[in-house]
PDB file of N, CA and C in Angstrom:
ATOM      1  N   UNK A   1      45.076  44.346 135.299  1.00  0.00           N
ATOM      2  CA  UNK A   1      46.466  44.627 135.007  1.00  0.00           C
ATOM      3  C   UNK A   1      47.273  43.332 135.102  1.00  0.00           C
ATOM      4  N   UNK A   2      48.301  43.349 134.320  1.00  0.00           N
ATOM      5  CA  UNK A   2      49.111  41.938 134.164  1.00  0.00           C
ATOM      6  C   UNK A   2      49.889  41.919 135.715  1.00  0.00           C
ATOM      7  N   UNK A   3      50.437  40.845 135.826  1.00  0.00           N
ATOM      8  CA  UNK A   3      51.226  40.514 136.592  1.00  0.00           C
ATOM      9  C   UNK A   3      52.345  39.732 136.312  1.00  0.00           C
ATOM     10  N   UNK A   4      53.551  39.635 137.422  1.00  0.00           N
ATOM     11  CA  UNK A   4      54.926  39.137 136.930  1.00  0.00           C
ATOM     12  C   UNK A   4      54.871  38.356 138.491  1.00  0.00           C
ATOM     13  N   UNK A   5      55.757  37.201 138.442  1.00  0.00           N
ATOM     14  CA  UNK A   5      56.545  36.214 139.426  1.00  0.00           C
ATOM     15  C   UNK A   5      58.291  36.783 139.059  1.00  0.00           C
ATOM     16  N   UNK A   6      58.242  37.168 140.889  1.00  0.00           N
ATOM     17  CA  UNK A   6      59.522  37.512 140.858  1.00  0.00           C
ATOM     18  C   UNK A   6      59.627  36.552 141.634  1.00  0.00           C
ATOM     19  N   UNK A   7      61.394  35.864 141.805  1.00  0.00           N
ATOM     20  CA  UNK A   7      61.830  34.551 142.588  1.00  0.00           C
ATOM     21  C   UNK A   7      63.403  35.523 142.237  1.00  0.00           C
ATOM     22  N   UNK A   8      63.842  35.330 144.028  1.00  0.00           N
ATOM     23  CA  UNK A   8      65.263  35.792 143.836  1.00  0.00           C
ATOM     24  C   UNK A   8      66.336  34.252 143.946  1.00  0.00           C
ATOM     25  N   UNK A   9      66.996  34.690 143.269  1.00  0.00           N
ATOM     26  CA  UNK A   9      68.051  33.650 142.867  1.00  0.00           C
ATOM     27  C   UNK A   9      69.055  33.508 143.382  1.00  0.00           C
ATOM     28  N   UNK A  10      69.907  34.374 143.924  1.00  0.00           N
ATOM     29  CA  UNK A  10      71.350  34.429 144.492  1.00  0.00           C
ATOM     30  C   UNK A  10      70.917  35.206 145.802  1.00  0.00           C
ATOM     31  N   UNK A  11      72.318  35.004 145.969  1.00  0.00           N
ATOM     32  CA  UNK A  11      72.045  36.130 147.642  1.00  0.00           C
ATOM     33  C   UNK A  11      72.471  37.354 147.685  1.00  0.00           C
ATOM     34  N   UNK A  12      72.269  38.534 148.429  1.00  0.00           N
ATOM     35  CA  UNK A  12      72.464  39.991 148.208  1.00  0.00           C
ATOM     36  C   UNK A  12      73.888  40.148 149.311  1.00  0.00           C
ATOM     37  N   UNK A  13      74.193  38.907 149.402  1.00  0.00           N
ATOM     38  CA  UNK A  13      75.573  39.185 150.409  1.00  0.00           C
ATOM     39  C   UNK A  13      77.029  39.590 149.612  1.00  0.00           C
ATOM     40  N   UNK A  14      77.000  40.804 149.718  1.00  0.00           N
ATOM     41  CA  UNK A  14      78.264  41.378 148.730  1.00  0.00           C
ATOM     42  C   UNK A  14      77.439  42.409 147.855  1.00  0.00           C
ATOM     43  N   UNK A  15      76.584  42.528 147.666  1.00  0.00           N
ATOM     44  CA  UNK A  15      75.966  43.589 147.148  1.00  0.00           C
ATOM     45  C   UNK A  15      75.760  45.139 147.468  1.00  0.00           C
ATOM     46  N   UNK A  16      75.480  46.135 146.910  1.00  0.00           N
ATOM     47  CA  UNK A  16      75.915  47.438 147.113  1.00  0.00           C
ATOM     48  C   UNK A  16      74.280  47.192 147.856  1.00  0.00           C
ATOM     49  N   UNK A  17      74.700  48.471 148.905  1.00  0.00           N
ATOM     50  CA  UNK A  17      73.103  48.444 149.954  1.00  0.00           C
ATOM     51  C   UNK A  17      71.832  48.984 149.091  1.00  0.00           C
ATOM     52  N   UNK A  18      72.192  49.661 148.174  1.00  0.00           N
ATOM     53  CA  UNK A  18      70.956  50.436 147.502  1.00  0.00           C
ATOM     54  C   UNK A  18      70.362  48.910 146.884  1.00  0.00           C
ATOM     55  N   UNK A  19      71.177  47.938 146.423  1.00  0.00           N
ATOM     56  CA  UNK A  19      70.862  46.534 145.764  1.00  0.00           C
ATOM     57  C   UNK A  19      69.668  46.195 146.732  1.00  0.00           C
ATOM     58  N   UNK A  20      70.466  45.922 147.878  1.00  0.00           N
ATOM     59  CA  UNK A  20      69.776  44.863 148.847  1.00  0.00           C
ATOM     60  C   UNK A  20      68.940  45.623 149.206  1.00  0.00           C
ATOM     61  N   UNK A  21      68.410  46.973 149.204  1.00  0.00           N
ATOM     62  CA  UNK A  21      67.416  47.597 149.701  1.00  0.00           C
ATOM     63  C   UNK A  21      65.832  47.187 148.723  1.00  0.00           C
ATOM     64  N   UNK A  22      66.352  47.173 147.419  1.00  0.00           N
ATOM     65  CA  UNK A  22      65.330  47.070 146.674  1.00  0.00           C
ATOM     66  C   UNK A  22      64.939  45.466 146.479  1.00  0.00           C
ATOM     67  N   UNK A  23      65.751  44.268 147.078  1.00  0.00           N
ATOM     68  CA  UNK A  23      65.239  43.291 146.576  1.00  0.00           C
ATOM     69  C   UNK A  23      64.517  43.036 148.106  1.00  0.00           C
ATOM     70  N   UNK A  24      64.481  44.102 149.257  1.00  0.00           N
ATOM     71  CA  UNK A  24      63.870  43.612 150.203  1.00  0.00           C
ATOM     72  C   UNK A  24      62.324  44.402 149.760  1.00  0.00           C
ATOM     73  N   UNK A  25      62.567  45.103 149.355  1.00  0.00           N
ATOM     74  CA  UNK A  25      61.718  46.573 148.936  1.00  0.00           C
ATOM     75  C   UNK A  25      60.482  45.530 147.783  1.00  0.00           C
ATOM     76  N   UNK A  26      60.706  44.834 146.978  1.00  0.00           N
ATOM     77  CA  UNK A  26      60.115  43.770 146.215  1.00  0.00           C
ATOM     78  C   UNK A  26      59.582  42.570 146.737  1.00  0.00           C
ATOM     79  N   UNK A  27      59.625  42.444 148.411  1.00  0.00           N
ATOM     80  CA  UNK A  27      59.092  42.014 149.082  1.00  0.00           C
ATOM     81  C   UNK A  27      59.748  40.341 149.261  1.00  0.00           C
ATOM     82  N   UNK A  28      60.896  40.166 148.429  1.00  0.00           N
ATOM     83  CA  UNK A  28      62.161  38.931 148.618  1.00  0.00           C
ATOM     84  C   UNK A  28      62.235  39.073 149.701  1.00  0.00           C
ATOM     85  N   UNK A  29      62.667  37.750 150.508  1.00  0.00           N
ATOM     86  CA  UNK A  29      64.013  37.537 151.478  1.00  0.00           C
ATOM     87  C   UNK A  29      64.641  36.837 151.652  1.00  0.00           C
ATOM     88  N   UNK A  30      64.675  35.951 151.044  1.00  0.00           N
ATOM     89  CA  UNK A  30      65.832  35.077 150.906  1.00  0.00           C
ATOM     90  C   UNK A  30      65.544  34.335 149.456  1.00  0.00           C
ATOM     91  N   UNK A  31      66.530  33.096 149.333  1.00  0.00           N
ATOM     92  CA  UNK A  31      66.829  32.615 148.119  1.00  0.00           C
ATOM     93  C   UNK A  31      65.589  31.994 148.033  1.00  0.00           C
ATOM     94  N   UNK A  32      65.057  31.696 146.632  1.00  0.00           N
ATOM     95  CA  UNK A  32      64.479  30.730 146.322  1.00  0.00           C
ATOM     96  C   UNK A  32      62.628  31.501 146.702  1.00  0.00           C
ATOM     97  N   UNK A  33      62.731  32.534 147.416  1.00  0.00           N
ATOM     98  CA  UNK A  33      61.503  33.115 147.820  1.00  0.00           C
ATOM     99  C   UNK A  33      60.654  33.329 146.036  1.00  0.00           C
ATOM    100  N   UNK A  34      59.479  33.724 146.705  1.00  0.00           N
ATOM    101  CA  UNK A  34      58.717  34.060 145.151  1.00  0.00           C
ATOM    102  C   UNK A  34      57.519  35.021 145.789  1.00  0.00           C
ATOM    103  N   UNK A  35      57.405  36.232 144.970  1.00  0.00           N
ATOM    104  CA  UNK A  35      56.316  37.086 145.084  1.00  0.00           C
ATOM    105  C   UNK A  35      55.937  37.560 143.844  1.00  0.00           C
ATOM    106  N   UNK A  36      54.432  37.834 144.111  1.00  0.00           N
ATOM    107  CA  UNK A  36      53.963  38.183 142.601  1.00  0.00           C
ATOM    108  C   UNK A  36      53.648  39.629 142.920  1.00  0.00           C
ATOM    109  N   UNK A  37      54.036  40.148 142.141  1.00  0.00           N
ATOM    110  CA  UNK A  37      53.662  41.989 142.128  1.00  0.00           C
ATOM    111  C   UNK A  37      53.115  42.189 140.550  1.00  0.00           C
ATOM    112  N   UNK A  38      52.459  43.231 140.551  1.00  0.00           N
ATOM    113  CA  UNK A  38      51.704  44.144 139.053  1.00  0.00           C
ATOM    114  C   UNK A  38      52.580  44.480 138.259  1.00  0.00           C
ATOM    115  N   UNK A  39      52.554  44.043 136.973  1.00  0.00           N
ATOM    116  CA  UNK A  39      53.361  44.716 136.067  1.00  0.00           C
ATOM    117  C   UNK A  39      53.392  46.005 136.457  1.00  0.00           C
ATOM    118  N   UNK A  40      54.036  47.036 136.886  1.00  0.00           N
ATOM    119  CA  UNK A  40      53.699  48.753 136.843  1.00  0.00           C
ATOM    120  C   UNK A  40      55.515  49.236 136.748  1.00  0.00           C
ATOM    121  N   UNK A  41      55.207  50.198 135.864  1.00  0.00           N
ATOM    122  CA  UNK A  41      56.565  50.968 135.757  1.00  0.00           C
ATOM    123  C   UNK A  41      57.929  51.093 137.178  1.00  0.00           C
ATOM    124  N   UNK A  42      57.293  51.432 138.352  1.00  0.00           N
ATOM    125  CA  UNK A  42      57.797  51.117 139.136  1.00  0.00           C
ATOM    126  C   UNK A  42      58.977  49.660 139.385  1.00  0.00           C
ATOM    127  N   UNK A  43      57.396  49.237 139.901  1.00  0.00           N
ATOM    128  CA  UNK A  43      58.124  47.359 139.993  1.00  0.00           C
ATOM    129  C   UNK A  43      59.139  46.905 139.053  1.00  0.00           C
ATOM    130  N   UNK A  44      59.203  47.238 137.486  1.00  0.00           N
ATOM    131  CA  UNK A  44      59.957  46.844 136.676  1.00  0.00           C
ATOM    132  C   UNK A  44      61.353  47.793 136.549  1.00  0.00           C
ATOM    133  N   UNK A  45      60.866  49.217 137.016  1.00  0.00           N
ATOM    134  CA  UNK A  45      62.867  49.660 137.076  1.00  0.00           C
ATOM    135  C   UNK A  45      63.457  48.692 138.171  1.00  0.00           C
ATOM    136  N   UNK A  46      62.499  48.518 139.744  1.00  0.00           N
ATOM    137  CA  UNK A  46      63.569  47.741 140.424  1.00  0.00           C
ATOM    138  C   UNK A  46      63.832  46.272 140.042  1.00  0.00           C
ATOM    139  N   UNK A  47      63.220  45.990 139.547  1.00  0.00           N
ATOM    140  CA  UNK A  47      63.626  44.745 138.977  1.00  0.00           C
ATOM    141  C   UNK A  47      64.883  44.855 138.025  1.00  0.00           C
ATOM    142  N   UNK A  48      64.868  45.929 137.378  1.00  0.00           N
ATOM    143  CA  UNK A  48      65.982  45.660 136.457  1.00  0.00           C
ATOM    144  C   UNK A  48      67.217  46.325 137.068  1.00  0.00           C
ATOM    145  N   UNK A  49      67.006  46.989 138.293  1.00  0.00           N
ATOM    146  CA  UNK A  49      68.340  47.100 139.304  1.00  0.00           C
ATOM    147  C   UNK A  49      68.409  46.072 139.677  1.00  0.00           C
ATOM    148  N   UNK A  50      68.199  45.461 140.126  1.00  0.00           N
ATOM    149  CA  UNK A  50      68.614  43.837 140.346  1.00  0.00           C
ATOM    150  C   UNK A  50      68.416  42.282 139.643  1.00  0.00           C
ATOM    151  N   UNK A  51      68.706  42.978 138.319  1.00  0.00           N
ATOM    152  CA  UNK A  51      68.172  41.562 137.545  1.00  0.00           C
ATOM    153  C   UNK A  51      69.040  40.594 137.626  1.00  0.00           C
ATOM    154  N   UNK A  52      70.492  40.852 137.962  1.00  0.00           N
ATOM    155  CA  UNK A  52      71.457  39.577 138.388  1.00  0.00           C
ATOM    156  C   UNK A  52      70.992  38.874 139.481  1.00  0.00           C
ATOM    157  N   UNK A  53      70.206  39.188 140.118  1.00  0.00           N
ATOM    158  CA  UNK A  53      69.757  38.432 141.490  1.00  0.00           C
ATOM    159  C   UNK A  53      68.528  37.374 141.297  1.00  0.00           C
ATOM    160  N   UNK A  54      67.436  38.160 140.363  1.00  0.00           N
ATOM    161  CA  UNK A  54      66.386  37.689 140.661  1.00  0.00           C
ATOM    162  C   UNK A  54      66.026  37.189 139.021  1.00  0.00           C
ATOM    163  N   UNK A  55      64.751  36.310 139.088  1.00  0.00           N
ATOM    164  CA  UNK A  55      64.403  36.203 137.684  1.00  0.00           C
ATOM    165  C   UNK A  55      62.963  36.281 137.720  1.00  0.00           C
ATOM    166  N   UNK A  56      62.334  36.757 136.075  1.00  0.00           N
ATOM    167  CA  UNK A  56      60.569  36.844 136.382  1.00  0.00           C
ATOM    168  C   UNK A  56      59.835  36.422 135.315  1.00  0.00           C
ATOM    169  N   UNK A  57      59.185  35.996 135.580  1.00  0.00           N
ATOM    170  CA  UNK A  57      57.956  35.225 135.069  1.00  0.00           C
ATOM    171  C   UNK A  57      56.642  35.797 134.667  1.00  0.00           C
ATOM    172  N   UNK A  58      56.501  36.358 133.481  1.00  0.00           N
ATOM    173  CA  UNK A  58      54.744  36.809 133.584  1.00  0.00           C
ATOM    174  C   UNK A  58      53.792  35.515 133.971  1.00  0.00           C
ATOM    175  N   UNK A  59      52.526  36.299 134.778  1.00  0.00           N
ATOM    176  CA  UNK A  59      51.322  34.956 135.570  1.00  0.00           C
ATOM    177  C   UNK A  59      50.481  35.085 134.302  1.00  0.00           C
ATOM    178  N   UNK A  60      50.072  34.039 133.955  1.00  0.00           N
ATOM    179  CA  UNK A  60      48.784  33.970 133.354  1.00  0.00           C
ATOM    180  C   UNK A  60      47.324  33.782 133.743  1.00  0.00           C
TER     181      UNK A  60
END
């Protein structure tokens, strides 16, 4: 199965809690962090609840 590089970008300070729940939930914690998770339906709705925060990368 493919995979994606998530790296969060900004900070979740001012953000609605359901936000900051899911970019901890994606396994972020602070700026500049990077985790690789599975492309899967899941992973990609929360990603796109927080796509102002974070940015992603498919791995090759």
């Amino acid at each position: 199965m493919a995979e994606i590089r998530i790296t969060q970008t900004k900070s979740t300070i001012g953000c609605k809690p359901n936000q900051v729940q899911t970019v901890r939930s994606l396994g972020l914690k602070r700026i500049g962090h990077v985790v690789v998770q599975e492309d899967r339906p899941e992973i990609l709705g929360m990603v796109h609840t927080v796509r102002h925060l974070v940015t992603v990368e498919e791995v090759k």
